[in-house]
N, C-alpha and C. Protein backbone atom coordinates (compact mmCIF):
# COMPACT_ATOMS: atom_id res chain seq x y z
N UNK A 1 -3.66 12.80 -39.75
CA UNK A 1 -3.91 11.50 -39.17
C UNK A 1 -2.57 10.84 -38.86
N UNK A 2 -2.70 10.20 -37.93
CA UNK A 2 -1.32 9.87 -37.13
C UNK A 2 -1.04 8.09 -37.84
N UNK A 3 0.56 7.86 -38.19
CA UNK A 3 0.64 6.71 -38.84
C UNK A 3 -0.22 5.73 -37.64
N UNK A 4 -0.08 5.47 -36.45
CA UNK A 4 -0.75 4.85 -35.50
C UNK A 4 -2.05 4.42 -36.21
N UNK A 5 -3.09 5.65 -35.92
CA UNK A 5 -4.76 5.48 -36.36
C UNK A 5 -4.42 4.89 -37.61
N UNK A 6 -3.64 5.01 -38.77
CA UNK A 6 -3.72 4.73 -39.79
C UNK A 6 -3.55 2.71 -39.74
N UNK A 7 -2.56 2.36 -38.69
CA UNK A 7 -2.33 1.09 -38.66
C UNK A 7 -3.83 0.71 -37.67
N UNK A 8 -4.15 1.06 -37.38
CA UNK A 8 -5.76 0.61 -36.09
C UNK A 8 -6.44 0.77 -37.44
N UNK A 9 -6.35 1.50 -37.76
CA UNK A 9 -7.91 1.78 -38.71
C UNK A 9 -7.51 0.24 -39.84
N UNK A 10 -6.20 -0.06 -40.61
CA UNK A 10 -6.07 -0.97 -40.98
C UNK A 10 -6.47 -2.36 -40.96
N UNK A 11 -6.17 -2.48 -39.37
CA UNK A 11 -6.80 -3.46 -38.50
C UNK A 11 -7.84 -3.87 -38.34
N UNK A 12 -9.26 -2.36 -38.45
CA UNK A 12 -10.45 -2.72 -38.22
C UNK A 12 -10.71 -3.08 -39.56
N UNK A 13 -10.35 -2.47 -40.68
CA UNK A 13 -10.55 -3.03 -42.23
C UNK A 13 -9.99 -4.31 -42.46
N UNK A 14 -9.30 -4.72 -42.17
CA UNK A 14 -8.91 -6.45 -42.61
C UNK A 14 -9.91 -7.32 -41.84
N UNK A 15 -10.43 -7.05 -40.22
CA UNK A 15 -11.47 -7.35 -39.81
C UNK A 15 -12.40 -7.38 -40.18
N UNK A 16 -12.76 -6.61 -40.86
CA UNK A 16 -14.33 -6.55 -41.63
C UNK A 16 -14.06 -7.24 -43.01
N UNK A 17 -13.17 -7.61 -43.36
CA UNK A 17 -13.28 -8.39 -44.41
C UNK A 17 -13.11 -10.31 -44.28
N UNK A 18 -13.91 -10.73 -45.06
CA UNK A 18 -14.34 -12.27 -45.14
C UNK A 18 -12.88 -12.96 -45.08
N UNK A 19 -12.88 -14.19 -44.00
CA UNK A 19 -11.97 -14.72 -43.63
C UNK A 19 -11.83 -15.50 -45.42
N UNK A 20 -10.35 -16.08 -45.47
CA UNK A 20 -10.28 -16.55 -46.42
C UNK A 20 -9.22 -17.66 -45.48
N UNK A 21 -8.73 -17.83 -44.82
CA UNK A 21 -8.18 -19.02 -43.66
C UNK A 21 -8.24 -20.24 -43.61
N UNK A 22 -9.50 -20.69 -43.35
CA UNK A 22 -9.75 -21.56 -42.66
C UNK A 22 -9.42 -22.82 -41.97
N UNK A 23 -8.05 -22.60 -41.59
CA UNK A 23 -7.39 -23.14 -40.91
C UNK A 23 -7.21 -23.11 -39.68
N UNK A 24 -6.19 -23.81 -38.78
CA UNK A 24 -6.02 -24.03 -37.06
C UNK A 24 -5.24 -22.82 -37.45
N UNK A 25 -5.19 -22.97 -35.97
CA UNK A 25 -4.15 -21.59 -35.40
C UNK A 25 -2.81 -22.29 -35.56
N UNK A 26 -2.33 -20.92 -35.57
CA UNK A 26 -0.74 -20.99 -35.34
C UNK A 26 -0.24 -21.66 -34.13
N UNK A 27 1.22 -22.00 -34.08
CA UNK A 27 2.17 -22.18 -32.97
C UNK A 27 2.47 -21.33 -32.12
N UNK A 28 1.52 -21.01 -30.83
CA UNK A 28 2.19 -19.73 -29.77
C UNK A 28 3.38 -20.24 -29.60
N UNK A 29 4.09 -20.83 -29.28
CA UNK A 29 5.15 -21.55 -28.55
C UNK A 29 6.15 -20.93 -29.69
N UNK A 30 6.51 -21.17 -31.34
CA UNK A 30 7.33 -20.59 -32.27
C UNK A 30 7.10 -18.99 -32.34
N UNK A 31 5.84 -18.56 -32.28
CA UNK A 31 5.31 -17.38 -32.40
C UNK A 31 5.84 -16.16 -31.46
N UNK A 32 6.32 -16.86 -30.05
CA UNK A 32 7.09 -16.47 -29.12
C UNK A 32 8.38 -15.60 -29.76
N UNK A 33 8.70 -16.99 -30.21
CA UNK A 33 10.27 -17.01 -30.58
C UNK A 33 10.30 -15.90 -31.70
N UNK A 34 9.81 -15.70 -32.40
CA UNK A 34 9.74 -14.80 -33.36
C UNK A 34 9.53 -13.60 -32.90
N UNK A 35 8.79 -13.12 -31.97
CA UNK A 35 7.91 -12.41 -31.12
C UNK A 35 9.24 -11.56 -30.39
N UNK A 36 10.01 -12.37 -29.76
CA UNK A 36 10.99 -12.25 -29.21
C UNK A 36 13.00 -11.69 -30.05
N UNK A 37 12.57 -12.56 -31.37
CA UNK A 37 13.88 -12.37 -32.12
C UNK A 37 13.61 -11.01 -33.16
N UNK A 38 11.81 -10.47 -33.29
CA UNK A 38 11.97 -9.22 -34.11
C UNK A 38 10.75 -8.37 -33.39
N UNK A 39 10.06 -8.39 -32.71
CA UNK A 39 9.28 -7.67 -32.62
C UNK A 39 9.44 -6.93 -30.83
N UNK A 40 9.90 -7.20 -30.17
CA UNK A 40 9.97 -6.99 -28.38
C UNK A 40 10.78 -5.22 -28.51
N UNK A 41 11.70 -5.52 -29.12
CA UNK A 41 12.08 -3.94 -29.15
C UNK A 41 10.92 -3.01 -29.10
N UNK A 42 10.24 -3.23 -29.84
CA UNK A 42 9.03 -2.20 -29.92
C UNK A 42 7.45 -2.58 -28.82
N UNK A 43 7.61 -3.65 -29.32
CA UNK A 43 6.27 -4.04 -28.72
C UNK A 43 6.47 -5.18 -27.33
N UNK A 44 7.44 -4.23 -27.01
CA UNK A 44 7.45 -4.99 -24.94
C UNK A 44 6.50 -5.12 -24.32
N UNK A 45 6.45 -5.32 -22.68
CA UNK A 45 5.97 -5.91 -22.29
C UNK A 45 4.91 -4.53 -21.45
N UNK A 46 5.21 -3.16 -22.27
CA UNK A 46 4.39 -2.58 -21.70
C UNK A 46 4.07 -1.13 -22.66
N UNK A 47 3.54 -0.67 -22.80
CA UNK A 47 2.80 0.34 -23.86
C UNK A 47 3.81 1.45 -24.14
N UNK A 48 4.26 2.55 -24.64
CA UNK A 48 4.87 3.41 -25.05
C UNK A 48 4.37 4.37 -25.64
N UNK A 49 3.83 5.45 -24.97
CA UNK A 49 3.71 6.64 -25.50
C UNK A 49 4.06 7.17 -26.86
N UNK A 50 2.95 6.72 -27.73
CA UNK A 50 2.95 7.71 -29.04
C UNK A 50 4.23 6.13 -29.65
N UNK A 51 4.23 5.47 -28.87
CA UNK A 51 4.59 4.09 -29.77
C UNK A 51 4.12 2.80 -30.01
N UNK A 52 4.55 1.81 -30.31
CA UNK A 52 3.94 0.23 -30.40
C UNK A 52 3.28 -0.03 -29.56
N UNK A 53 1.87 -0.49 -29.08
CA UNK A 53 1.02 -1.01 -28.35
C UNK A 53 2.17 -2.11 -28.06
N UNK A 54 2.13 -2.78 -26.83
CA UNK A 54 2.54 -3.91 -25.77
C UNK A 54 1.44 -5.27 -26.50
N UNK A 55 2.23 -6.23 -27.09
CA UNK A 55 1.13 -7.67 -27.62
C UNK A 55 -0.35 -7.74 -26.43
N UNK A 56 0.74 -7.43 -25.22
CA UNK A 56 -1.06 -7.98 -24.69
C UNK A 56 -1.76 -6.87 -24.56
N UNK A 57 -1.67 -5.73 -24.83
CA UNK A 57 -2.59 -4.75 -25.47
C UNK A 57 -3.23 -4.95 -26.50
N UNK A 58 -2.96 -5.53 -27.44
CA UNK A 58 -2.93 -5.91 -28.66
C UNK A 58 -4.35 -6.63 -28.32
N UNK A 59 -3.67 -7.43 -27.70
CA UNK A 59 -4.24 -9.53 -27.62
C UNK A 59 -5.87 -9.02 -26.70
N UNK A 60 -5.81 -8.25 -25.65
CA UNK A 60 -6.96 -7.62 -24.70
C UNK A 60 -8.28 -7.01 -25.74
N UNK A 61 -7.26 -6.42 -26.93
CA UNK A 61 -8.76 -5.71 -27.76
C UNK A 61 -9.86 -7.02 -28.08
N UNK A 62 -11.00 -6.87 -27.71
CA UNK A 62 -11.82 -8.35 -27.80
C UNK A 62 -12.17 -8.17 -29.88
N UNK A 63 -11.80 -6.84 -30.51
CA UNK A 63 -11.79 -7.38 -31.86
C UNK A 63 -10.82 -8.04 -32.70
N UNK A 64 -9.65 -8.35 -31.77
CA UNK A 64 -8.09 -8.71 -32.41
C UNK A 64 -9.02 -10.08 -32.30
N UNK A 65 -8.19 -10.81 -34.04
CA UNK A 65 -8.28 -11.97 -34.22
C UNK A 65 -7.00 -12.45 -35.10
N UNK A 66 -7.22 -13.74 -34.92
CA UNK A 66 -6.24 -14.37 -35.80
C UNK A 66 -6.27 -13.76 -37.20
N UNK A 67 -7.41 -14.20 -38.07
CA UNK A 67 -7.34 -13.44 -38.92
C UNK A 67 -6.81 -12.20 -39.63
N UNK A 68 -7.42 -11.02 -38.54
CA UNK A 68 -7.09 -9.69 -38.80
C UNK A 68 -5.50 -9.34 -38.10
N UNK A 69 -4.88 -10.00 -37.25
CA UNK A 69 -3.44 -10.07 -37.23
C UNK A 69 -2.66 -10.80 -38.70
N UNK A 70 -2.88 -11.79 -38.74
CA UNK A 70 -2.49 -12.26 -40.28
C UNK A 70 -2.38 -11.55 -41.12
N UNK A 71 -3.14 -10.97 -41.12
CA UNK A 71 -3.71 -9.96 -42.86
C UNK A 71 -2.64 -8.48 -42.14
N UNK A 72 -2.71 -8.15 -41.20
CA UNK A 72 -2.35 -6.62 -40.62
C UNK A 72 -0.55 -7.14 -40.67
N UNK A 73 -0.32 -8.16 -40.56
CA UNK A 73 1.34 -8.54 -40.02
C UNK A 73 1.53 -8.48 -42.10
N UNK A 74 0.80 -8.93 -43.19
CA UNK A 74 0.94 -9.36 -44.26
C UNK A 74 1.45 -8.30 -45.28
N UNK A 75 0.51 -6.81 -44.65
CA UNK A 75 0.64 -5.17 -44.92
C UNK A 75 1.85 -4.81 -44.56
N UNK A 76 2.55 -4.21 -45.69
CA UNK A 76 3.70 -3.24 -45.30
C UNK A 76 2.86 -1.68 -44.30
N UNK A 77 4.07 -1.30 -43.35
CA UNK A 77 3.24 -0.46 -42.39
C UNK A 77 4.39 0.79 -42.07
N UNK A 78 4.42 1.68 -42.36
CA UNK A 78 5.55 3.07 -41.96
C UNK A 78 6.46 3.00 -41.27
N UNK A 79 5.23 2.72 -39.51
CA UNK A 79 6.12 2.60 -38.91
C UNK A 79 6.27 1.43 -38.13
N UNK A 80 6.44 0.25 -38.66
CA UNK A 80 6.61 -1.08 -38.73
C UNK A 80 8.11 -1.41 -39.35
N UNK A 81 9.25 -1.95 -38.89
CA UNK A 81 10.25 -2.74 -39.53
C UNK A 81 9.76 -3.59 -40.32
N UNK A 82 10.50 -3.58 -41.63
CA UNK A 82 10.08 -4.49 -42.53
C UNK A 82 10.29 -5.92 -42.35
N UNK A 83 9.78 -6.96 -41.47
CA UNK A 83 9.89 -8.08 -41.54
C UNK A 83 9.10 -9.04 -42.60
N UNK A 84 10.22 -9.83 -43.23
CA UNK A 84 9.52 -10.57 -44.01
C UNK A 84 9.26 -12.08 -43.66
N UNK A 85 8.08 -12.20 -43.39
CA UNK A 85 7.37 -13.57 -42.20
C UNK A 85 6.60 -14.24 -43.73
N UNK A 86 6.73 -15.59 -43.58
CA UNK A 86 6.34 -16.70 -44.34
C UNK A 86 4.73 -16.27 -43.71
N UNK A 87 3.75 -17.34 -44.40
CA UNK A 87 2.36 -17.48 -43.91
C UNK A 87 2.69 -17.85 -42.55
N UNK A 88 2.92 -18.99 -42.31
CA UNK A 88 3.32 -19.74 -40.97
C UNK A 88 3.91 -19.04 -40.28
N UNK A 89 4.68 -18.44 -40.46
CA UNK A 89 5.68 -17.51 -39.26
C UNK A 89 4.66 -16.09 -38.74
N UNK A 90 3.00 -15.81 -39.71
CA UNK A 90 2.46 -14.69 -38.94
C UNK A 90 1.57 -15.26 -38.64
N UNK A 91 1.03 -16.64 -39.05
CA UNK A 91 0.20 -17.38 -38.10
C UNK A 91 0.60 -17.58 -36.90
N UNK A 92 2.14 -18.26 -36.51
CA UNK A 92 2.55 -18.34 -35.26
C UNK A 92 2.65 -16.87 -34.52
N UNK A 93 2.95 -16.38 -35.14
CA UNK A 93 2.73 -14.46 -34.21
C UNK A 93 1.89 -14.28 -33.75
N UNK A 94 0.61 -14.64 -34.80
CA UNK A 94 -0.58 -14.50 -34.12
C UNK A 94 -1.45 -15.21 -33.03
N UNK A 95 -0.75 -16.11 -32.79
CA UNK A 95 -1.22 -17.79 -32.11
C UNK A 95 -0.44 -16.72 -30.45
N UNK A 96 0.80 -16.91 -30.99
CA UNK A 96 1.44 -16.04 -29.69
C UNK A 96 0.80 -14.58 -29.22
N UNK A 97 0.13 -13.66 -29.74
CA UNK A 97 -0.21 -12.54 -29.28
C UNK A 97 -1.69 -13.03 -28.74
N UNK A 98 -2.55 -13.72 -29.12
CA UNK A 98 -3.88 -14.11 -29.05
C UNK A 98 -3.29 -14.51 -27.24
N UNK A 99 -2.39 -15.50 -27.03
CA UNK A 99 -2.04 -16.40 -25.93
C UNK A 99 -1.63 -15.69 -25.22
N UNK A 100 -1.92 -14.28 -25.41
CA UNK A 100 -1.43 -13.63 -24.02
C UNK A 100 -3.12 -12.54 -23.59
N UNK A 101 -3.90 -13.06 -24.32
CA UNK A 101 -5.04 -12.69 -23.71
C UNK A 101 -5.42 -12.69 -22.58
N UNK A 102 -6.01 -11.64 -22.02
CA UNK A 102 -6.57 -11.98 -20.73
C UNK A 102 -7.27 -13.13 -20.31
């Protein structure tokens, strides 16, 4: 099983589990900025073969949610750089990847 499926399959499991949130969304606008200062290397503005899905790939799956980005950004991941994001700083990630939905 490929680290990839292993991070999707992650994804659909934090999804299926009961929000514990219940809060507003994040800041797209900071979420950017963050978006931009650690994550664009990988996850540009367009897909990569056998690498990082592109955010609005991401943001297009109609099961991506705030939630299950939160919880998936919260997981240490292989092949993920270890960024260490406050609550607020993967709420705003997530506010920003959601905002590039179709």
């Amino acid at each position: 099983m490929s680290a990839r499926s292993i991070a999707w399959g992650a994804l659909f499991l934090a999804a299926t589990a009961p929000s514990a949130l219940g809060q507003g969304m994040g800041d797209p606008v900071a979420g950017g900025r963050l978006a931009a200062e650690n994550c664009a290397v990988c996850h540009g503005a367009l897909d990569v073969p056998g690498g990082a899905p592109a955010f609005a790939t991401i943001a297009a799956d109609s099961n991506t949610s705030e939630d299950l980005l939160t919880r998936f950004l919260a997981t240490p991941h292989a092949t993920m750089s270890s960024v260490n994001l406050s609550w607020d700083d993967r709420r705003d990630l997530a506010a920003y990847i959601l905002s590039l939905r179709p």
